[in-house]
Protein backbone atom coordinates (compact mmCIF):
# COMPACT_ATOMS: atom_id res chain seq x y z
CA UNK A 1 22.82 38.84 11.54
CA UNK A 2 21.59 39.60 14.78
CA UNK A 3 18.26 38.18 16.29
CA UNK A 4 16.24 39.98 19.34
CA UNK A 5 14.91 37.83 21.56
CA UNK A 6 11.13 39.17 22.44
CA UNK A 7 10.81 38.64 26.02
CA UNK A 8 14.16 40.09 27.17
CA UNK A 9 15.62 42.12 24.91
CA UNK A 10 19.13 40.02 24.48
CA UNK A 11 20.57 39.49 20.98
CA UNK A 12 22.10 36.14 18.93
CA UNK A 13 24.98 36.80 16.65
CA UNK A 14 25.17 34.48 13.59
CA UNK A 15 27.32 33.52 10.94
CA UNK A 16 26.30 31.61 8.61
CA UNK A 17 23.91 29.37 10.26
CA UNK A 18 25.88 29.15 13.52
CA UNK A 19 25.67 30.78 16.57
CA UNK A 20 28.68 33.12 17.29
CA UNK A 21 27.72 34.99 20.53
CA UNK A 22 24.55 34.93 22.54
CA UNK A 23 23.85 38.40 25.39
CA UNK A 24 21.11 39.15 27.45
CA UNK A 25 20.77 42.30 29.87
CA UNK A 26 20.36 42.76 33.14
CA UNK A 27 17.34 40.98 34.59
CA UNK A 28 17.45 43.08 37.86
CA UNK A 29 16.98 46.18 35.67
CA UNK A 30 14.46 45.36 32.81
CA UNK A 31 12.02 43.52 36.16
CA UNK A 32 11.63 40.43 33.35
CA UNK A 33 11.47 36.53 34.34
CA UNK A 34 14.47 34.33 34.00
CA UNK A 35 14.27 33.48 30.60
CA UNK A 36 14.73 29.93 29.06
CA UNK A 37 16.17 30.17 25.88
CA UNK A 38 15.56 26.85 23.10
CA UNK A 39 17.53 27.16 20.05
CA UNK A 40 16.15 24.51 17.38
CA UNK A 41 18.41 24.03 14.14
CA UNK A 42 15.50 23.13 11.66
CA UNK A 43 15.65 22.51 8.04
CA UNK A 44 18.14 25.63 7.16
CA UNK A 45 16.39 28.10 9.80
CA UNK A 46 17.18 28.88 13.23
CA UNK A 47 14.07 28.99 15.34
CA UNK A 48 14.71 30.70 18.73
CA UNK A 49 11.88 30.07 21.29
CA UNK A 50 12.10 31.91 24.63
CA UNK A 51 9.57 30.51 27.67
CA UNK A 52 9.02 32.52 30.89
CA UNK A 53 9.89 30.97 34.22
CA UNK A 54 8.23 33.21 37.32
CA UNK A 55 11.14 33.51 39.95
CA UNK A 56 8.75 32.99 42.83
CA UNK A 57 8.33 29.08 41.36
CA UNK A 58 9.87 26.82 44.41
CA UNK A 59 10.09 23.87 41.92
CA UNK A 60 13.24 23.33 39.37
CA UNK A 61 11.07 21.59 36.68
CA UNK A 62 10.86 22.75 33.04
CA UNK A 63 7.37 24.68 32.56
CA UNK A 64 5.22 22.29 30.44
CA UNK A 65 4.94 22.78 26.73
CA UNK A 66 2.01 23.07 24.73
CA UNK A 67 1.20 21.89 21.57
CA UNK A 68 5.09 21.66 21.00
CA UNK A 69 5.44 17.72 20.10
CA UNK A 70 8.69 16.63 19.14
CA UNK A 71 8.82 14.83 15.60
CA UNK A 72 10.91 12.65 16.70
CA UNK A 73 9.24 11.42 20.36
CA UNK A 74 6.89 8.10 20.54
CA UNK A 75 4.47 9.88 22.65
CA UNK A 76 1.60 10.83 20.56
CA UNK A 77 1.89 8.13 18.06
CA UNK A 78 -1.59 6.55 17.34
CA UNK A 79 -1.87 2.67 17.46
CA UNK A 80 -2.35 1.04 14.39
CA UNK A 81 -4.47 -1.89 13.99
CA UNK A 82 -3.15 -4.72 11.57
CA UNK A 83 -5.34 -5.93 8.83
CA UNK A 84 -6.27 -9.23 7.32
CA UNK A 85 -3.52 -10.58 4.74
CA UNK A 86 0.06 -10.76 4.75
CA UNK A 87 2.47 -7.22 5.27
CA UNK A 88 4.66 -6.14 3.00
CA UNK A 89 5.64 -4.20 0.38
CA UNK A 90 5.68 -7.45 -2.14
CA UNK A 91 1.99 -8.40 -2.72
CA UNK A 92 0.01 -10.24 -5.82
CA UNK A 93 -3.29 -10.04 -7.41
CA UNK A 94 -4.39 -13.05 -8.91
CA UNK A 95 -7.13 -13.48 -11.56
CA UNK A 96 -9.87 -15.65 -10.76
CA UNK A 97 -13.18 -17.13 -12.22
CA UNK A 98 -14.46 -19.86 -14.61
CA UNK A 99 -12.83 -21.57 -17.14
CA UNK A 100 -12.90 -19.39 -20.89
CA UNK A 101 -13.85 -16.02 -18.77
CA UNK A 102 -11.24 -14.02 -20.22
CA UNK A 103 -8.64 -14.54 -17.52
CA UNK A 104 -5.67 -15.12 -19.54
CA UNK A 105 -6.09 -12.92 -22.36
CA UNK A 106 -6.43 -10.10 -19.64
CA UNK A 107 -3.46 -11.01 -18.02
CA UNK A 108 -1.37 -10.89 -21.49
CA UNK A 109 -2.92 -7.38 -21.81
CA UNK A 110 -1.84 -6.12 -18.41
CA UNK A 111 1.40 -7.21 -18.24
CA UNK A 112 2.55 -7.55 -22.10
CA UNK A 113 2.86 -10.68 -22.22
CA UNK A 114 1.70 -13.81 -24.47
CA UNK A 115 0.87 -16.58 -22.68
CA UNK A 116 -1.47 -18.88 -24.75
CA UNK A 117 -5.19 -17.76 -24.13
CA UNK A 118 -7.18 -20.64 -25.75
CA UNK A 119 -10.63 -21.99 -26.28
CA UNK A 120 -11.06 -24.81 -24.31
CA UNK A 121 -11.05 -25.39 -20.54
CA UNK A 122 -7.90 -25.59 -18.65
CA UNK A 123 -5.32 -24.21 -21.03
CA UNK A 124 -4.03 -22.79 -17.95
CA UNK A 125 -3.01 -25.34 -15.39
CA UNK A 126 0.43 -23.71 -14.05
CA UNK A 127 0.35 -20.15 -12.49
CA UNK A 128 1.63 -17.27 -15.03
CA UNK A 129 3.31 -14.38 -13.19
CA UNK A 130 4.41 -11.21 -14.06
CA UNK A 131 3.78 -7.46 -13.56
CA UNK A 132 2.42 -4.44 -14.49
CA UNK A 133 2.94 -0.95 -13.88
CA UNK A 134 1.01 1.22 -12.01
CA UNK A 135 -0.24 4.48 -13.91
CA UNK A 136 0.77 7.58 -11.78
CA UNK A 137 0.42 11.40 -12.80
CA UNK A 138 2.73 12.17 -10.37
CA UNK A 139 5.13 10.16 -11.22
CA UNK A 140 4.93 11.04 -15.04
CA UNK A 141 4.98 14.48 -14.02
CA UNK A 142 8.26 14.06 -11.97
CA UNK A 143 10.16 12.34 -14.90
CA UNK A 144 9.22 14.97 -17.13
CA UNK A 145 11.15 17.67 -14.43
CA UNK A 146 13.60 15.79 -13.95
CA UNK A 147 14.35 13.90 -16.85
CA UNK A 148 16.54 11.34 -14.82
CA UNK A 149 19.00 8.73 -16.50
CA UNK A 150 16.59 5.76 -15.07
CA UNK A 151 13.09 5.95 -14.33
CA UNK A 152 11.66 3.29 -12.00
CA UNK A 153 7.76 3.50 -11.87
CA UNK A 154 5.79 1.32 -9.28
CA UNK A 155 4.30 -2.41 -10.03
CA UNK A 156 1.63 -4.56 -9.27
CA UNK A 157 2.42 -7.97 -9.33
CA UNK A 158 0.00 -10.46 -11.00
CA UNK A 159 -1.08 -14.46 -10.81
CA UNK A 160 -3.27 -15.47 -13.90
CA UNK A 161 -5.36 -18.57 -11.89
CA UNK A 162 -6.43 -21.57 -13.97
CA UNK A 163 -10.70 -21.77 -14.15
CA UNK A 164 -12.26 -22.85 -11.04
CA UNK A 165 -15.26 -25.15 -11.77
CA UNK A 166 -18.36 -26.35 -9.50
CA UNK A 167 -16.94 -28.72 -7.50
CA UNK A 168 -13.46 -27.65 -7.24
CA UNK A 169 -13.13 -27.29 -2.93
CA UNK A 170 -13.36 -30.95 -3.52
CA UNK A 171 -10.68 -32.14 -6.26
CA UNK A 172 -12.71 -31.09 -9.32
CA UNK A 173 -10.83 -29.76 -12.01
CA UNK A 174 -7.55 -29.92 -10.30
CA UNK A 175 -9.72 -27.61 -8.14
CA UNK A 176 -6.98 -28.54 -4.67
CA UNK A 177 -4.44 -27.30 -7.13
CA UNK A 178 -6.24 -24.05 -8.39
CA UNK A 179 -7.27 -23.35 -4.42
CA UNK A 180 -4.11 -23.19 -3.24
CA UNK A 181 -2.46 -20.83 -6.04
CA UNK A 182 -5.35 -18.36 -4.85
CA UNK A 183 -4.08 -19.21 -1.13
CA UNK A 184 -0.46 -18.03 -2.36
CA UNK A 185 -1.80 -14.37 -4.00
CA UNK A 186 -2.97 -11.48 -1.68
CA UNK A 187 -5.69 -10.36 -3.46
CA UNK A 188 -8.38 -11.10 -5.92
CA UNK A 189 -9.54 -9.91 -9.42
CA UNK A 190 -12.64 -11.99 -10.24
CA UNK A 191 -13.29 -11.93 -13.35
CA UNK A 192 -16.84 -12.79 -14.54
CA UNK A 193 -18.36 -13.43 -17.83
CA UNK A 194 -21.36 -11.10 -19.53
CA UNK A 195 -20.40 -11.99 -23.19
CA UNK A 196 -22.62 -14.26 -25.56
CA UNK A 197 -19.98 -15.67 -28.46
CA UNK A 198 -21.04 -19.49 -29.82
CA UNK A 199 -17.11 -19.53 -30.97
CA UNK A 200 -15.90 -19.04 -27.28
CA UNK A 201 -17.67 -22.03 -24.83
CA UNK A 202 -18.47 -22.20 -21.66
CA UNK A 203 -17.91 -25.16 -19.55
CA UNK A 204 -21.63 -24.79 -17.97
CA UNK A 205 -22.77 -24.59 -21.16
CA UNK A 206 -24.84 -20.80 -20.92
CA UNK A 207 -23.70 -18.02 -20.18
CA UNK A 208 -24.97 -16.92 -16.65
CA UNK A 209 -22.61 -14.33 -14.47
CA UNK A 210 -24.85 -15.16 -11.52
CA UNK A 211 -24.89 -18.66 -11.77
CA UNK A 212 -20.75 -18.67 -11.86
CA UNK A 213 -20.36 -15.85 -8.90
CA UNK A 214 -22.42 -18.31 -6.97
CA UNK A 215 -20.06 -20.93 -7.40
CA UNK A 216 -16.65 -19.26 -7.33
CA UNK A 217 -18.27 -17.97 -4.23
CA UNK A 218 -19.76 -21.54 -2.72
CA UNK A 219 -16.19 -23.44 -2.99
CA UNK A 220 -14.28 -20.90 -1.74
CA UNK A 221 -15.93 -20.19 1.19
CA UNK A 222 -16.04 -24.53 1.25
CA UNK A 223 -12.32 -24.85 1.29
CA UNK A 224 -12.06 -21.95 3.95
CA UNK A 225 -14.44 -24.19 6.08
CA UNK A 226 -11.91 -27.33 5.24
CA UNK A 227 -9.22 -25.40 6.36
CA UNK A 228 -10.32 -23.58 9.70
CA UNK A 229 -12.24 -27.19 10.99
CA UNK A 230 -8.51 -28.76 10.57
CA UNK A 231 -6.82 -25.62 12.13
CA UNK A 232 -9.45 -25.82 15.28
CA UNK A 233 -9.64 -29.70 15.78
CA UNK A 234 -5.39 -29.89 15.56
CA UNK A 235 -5.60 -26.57 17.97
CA UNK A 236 -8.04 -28.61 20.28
CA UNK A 237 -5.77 -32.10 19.84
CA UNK A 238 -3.05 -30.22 21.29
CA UNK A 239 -4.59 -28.78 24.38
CA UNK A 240 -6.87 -31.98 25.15
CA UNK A 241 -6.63 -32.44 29.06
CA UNK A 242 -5.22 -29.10 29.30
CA UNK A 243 -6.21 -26.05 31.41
CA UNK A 244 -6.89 -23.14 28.58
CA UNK A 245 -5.14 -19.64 29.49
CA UNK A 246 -6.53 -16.63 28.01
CA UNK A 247 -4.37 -16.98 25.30
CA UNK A 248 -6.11 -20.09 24.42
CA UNK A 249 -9.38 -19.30 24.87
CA UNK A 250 -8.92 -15.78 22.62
CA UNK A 251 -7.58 -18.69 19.78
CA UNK A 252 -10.67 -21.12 20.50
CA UNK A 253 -13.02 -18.40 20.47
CA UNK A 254 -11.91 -16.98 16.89
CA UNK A 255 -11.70 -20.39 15.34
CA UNK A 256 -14.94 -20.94 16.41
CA UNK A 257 -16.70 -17.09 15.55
CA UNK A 258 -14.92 -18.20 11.62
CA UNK A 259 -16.60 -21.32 11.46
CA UNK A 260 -19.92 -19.85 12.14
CA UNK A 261 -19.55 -16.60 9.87
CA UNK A 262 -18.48 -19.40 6.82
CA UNK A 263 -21.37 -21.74 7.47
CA UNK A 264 -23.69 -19.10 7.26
CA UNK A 265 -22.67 -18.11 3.74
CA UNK A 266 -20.23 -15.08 4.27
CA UNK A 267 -16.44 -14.33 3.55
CA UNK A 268 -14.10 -13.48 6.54
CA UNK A 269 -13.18 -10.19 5.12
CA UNK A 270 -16.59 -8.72 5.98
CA UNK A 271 -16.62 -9.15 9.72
CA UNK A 272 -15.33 -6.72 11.87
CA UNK A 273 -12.21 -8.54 13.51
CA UNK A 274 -9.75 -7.47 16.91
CA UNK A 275 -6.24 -7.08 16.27
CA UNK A 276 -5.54 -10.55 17.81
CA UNK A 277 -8.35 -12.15 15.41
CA UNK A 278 -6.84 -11.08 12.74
CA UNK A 279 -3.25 -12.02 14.07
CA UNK A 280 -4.63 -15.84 14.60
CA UNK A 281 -6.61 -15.56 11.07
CA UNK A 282 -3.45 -14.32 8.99
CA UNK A 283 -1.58 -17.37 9.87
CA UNK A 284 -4.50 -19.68 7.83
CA UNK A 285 -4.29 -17.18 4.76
CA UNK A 286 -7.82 -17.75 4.58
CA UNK A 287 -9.34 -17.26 0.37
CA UNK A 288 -12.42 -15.51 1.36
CA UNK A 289 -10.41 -13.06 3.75
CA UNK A 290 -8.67 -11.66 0.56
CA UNK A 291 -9.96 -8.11 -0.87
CA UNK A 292 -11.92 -8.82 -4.60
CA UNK A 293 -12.16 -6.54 -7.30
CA UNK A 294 -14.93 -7.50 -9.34
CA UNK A 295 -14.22 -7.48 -13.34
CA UNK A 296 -16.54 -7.74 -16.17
CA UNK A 297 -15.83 -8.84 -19.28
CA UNK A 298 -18.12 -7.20 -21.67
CA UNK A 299 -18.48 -7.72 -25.66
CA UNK A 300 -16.92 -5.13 -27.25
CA UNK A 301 -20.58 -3.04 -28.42
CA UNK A 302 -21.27 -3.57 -25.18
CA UNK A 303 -18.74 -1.49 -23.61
CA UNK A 304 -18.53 1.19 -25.95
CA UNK A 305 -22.75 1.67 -25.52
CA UNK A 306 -22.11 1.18 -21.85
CA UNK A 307 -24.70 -1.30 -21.54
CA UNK A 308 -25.41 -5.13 -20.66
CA UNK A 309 -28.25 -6.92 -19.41
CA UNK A 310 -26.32 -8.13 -16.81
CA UNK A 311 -24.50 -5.57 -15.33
CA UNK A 312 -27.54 -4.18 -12.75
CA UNK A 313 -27.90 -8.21 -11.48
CA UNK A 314 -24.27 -8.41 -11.09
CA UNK A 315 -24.46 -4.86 -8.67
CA UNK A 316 -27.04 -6.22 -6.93
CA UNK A 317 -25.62 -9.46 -6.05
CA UNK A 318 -22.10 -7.86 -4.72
CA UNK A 319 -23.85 -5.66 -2.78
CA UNK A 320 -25.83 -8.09 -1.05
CA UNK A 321 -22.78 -10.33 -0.63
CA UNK A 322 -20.72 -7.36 0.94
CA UNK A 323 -20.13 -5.05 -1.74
CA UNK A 324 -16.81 -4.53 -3.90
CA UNK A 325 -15.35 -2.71 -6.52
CA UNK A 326 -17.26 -3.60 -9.90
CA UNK A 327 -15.16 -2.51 -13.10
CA UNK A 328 -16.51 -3.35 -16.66
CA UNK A 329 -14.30 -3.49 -19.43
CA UNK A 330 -14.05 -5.83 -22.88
CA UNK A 331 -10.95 -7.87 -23.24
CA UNK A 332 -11.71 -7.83 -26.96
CA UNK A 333 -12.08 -4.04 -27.19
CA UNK A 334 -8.55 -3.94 -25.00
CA UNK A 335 -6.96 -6.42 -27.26
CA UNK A 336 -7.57 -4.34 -30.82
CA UNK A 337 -6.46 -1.20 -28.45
CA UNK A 338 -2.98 -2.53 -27.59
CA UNK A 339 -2.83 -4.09 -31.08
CA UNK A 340 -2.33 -0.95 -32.85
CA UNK A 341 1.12 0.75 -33.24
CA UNK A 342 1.51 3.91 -31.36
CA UNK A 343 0.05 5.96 -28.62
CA UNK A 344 -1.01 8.72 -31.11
CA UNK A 345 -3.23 5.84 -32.97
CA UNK A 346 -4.59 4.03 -29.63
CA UNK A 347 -5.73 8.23 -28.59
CA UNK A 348 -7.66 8.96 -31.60
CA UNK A 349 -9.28 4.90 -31.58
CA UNK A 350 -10.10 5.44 -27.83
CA UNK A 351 -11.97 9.17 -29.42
CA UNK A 352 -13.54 7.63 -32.39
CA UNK A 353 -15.32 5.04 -29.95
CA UNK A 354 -16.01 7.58 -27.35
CA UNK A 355 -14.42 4.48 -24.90
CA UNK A 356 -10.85 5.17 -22.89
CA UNK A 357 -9.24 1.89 -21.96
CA UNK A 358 -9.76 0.82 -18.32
CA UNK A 359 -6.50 -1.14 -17.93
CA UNK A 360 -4.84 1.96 -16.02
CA UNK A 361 -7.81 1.97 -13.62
CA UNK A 362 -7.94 -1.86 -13.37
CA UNK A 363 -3.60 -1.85 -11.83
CA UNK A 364 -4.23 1.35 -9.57
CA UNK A 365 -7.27 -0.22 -8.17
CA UNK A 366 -5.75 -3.52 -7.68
CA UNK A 367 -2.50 -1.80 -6.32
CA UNK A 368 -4.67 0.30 -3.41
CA UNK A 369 -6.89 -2.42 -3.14
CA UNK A 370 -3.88 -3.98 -1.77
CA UNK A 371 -3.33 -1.26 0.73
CA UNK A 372 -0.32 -0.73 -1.37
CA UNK A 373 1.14 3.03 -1.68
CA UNK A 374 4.41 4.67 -2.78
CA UNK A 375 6.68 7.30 -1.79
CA UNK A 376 9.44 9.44 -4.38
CA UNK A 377 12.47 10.02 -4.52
CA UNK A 378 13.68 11.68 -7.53
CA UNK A 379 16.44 13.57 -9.08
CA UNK A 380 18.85 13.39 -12.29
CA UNK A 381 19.93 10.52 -12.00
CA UNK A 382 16.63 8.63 -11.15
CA UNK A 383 13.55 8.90 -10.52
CA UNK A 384 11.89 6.32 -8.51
CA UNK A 385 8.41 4.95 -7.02
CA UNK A 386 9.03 3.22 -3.80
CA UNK A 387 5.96 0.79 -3.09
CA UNK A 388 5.06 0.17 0.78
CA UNK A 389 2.07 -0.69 2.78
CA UNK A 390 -0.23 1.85 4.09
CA UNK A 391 0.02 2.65 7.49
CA UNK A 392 4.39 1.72 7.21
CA UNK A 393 7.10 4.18 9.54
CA UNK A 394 9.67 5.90 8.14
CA UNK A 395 12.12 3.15 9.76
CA UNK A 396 10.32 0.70 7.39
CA UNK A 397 10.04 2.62 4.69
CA UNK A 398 13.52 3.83 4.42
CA UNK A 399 14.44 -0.01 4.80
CA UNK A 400 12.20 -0.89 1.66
CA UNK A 401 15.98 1.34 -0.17
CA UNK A 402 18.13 -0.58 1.45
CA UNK A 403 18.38 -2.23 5.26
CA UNK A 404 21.38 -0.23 6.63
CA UNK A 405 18.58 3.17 6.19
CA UNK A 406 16.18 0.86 9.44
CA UNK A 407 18.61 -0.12 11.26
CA UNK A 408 20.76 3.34 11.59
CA UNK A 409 17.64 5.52 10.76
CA UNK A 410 17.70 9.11 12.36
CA UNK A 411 14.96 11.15 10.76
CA UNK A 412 13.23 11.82 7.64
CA UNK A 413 13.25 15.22 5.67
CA UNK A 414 9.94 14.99 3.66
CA UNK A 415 7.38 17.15 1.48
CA UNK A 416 4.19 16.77 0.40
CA UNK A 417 3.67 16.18 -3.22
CA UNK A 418 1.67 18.53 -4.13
CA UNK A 419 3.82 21.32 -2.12
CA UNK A 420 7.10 19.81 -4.02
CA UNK A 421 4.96 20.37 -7.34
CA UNK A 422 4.46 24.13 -6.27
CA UNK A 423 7.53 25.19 -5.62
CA UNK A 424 8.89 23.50 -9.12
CA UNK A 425 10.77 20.46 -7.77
CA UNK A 426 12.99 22.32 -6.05
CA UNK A 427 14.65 21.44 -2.93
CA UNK A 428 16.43 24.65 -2.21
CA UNK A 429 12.73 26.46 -2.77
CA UNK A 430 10.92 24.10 -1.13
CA UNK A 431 13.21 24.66 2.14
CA UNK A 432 13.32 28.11 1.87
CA UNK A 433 9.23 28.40 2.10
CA UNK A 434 9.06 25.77 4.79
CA UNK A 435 7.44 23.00 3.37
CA UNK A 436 10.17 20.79 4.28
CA UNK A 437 9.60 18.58 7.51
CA UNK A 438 11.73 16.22 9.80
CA UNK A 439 10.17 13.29 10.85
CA UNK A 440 11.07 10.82 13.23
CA UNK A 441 10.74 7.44 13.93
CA UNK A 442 6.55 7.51 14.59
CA UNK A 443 6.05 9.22 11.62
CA UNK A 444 3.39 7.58 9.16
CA UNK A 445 4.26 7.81 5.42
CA UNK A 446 1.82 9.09 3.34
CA UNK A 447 0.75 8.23 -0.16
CA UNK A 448 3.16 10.15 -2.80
CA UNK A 449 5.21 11.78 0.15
CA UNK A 450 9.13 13.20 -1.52
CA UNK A 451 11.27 11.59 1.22
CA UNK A 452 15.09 12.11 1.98
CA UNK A 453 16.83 9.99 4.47
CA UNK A 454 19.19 10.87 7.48
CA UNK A 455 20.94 7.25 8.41
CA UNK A 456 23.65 6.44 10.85
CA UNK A 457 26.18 4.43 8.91
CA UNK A 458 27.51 2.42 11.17
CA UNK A 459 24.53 0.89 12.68
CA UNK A 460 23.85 -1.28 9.65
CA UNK A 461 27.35 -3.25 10.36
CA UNK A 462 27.32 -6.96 11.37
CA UNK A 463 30.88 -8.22 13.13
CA UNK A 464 34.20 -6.54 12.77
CA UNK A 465 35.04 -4.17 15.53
CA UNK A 466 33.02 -1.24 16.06
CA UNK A 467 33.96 2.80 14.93
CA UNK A 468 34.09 4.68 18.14
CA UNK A 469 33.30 7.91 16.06
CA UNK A 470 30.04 7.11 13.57
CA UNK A 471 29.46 8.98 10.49
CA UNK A 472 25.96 10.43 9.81
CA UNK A 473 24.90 9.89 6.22
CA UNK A 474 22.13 11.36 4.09
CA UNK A 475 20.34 9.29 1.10
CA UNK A 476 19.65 12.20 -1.38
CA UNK A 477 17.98 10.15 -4.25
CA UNK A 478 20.77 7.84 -4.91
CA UNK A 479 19.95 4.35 -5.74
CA UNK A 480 21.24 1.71 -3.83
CA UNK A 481 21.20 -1.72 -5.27
C-alpha cells in the first residue's frame, strides 16, 4: 500500500504493517515547508501526521502541539483527592442496629448462609463473615458470549454485627466489643425495625424505628468522641514543651474541628474535609466517618402494599441527619422467596405479589456505596469481574491480576463496555472500528472498562541477576493465580 502524505506530496510504502520505504520530492520545486513527518503505530493502524515548519524560523525547537496529549505522559493528569476510609480493593459492609432487627436472618439471605437467627438478644456475639455477589448485566451478558470454562463474578464482602443497645459506647451489652467489629468493616448497612410481631421481642420493649436510630446514632458518635479526645490529648502529651511546625498545627487543628463537629451531634462523614484531614482522620477509622445505607425491615403486607407508617418519619429523620440511601425490604417476604426451588418459581412468586426482591439492589448499592467498581476481562476460558476502587490507575489496577502487571506495567489497551457490546465482543472488530485505546500510566479506570495489559516481564523480578534483553508480555484474559 502506498500512503500520500498531504502537505508534500511524498509517499510511504508498506507491507504488512511496516514501513518499507519512505520518499518525498523536491522541496525547492513544489515551494512547500520542511516537513516533519510523525509516524504513530496505534492499535493495528498507522497514523501518519505531517506538521509544517516555516524555513524563515531562527529557532530549532519542535512547533508546539495542540490538543495532541500523549496517553501515556503525566502532564494533564487531574489530582485526585483521597476520601474518608481505608483504600483498597478488599472492603466490608457490616450490618448494624438493635438487637432482634433482622440482622442475621438478612445476612443468611445475602450470602447463603445459615447462621442461627434467633429470638432473643445477643444470639450473635462473634462476627459472621462471608460474601455475596454483586448482580451485574454486564457481566451476565458477557458469560452468555463467551461461555468461558470459569466465570468469576464480583463480591461484596459482609460482617453480620451483634445488636447494639443504649448504652453500649460505654460497656453495655458487650457494647466495647460490638464497637470495635464496626471499627474493623468499611461501611455500614443499618438496619432498622418497622415490623409489629408479639412472637419476635424487642429489647426496648416497643417497637419505635426513631427511638433506635437515635441511639445507634448517640453511641456511635459517643465512642468517636472517646476515641478522637485520646488521639488529641496523646498527640498533645507528645509535643508538650515543644515548638509546633505546620505539620503539627494542621494535626491539632483537625483533632480539634472533629471534636467540635461530634459534640454538636453530627457524623464526620458529612463535613467537607482537605486531603490532609482526611489523611490524619483515616488513621482513627472513625464509626461515624463510614458511608450508611439505611435498611428497613418491613412485614411482609407491608412491602408488597408498599406502605408503613413509619417509613415517611424514618425519611425525614435521615435527611435531617445528613441524608442516605433508604431501602425497604421484608426479611420475611425474602426468606419464603429464596425458600422456594427454582428461579422459574421465585419469577412467577415475585409476579403473583407484584413485589421483585431487593437483595440485588441491596449488594450493588452496598458495593458502590463503597466506592467499589470493576473492570472485565473475558474470553473462553474465563470470564472475570475485577473489583477496584474508584478513582484507581491502570498501574493499580493491573496489579489487583497479579503484582508483576504494576511493577513492569507499559500501557493499557481498553474499550468501553458498551462499545465492546456493539461490535459483538469482538476484539478483531472492535480494533478495526477504533474503539480500542492505549492508555498509560495516568489513565483512570472506569466502571465496566474491557482492559488488556502490556507488562514488562522482567521488572516484576526480585534477586538473581538481571536479563540484559527484557521480554514485553501481553495479559490477554488469562488468569493468573
Amino acid at each position: 500500500a502506498v500512503v500520500s502524505t498531504q502537505s508534500t506530496g511524498g509517499s510511504i510504502s508498506l507491507t504488512g504493517n511496516k514501513v518499507t520505504s519512505l520518499s518525498q520530492p523536491s522541496l525547492a520545486q513544489h515551494h512547500h515547508p520542511t516537513p516533519r513527518l510523525n509516524l504513530q503505530y496505534y492499535i493495528g493502524v498507522l497514523y501518519i501526521r505531517t506538521t509544517a515548519t516555516p524555513t524563515n524560523n531562527k529557532s530549532n525547537a519542535p512547533p508546539k502541539q495542540q490538543n495532541n496529549k500523549n496517553p501515556m505522559s503525566k502532564k494533564g493528569e487531574v489530582e485526585i483527592k483521597p476520601t474518608l476510609g481505608r483504600p483498597g480493593n478488599n472492603l466490608k459492609m457490616g450490618i448494624v442496629g438493635m438487637p432482634n432487627v433482622g440482622k442475621s436472618s438478612l445476612f443468611n439471605i445475602l450470602c447463603k448462609m445459615s447462621i442461627p437467627a434467633e429470638n432473643f438478644p445477643f444470639c450473635t456475639i462473634d462476627p459472621n463473615v462471608s460474601r455475596c455477589p454483586v448482580p451485574d448485566e454486564r457481566y451476565d451478558w458477557l458469560c452468555k458470549v463467551h461461555k468461558p470454562a470459569s466465570e468469576v463474578p464480583a463480591f461484596l464482602h459482609i460482617t453480620d454485627i451483634a445488636g447494639l443497645v443504649k448504652g453500649a459506647s460505654t460497656g453495655a451489652g458487650l457494647g466495647n466489643n460490638f464497637l470495635s467489629h464496626i471499627q474493623a468493616v468499611d461501611g455500614v448497612f443499618h438496619m432498622i425495625r418497622a415490623f409489629d410481631d408479639t412472637d419476635v421481642v424487642h429489647v426496648e420493649e416497643t417497637v419505635d424505628p426513631i427511638r433506635d436510630l437515635d441511639i445507634i446514632h448517640a453511641e456511635l458518635i459517643l465512642k468517636d468522641i472517646e476515641w478522637v479526645t485520646r488521639a488529641h490529648e496523646a498527640f498533645n502529651k507528645v509535643l508538650r514543651g515543644k515548638a509546633k511546625d505546620k505539620a503539627a498545627q494542621e494535626h491539632d487543628a483537625c483533632l480539634t474541628k472533629a471534636l467540635e463537629l461530634l459534640n454538636a451531634g453530627k457524623h464526620i462523614r458529612f463535613n467537607d474535609w482537605t486531603g490532609k484531614e482526611i489523611e490524619i482522620l483515616n488513621e482513627l477509622r472513625l464509626l461515624t466517618a463510614k458511608p450508611a445505607i439505611y435498611l428497613v425491615n418491613l412485614s411482609s403486607d407491608d412491602f408488597i402494599r408498599k406502605k408503613n407508617k413509619w417509613l415517611a418519619k424514618i425519611k425525614g429523620w435521615v435527611d435531617e441527619h445528613g441524608g442516605g440511601p433508604i431501602i425497604p425490604l421484608s426479611v420475611a417476604f425474602e426468606k419464603q422467596l429464596l425458600d422456594l426451588p427454582t428461579d422459574a418459581d421465585r419469577l412467577n412468586f415475585e409476579k403473583e405479589k407484584g413485589a421483585p426482591s431487593v437483595i440485588p439492589k441491596i449488594a450493588k448499592t452496598g458495593y458502590h456505596h463503597l466506592q467499589l467498581i470493576h473492570f472485565f476481562t473475558a474470553g473462553s476460558d474465563e470470564v472475570r469481574c475485577w473489583t477496584i476502587q474508584k478513582n484507581t490507575k491502570a498501574p493499580q489496577a493491573a496489579g489487583v491480576i497479579h503484582t508483576d502487571f504494576e511493577n513492569g506495567f507499559i500501557m493499557a489497551e481498553t474499550i468501553a463496555f458498551d462499545d465492546y457490546k456493539e461490535c459483538n465482543a469482538s476484539e478483531v472488530a472492535a480494533k478495526a472500528a477504533g474503539k480500542f485505546r492505549m492508555e498509560g500510566k495516568g489513565y483512570v479506570v472506569q466502571d465496566g472498562d474491557f482492559m488488556n495489559f502490556k507488562f514488562n516481564a522482567g521488572a516484576g523480578l526480585r534477586g538473581g541477576k538481571k536479563k540484559k534483553k527484557k521480554k514485553e508480555c501481553e495479559y490477554k484474559n488469562v488468569y493468573l493465580p
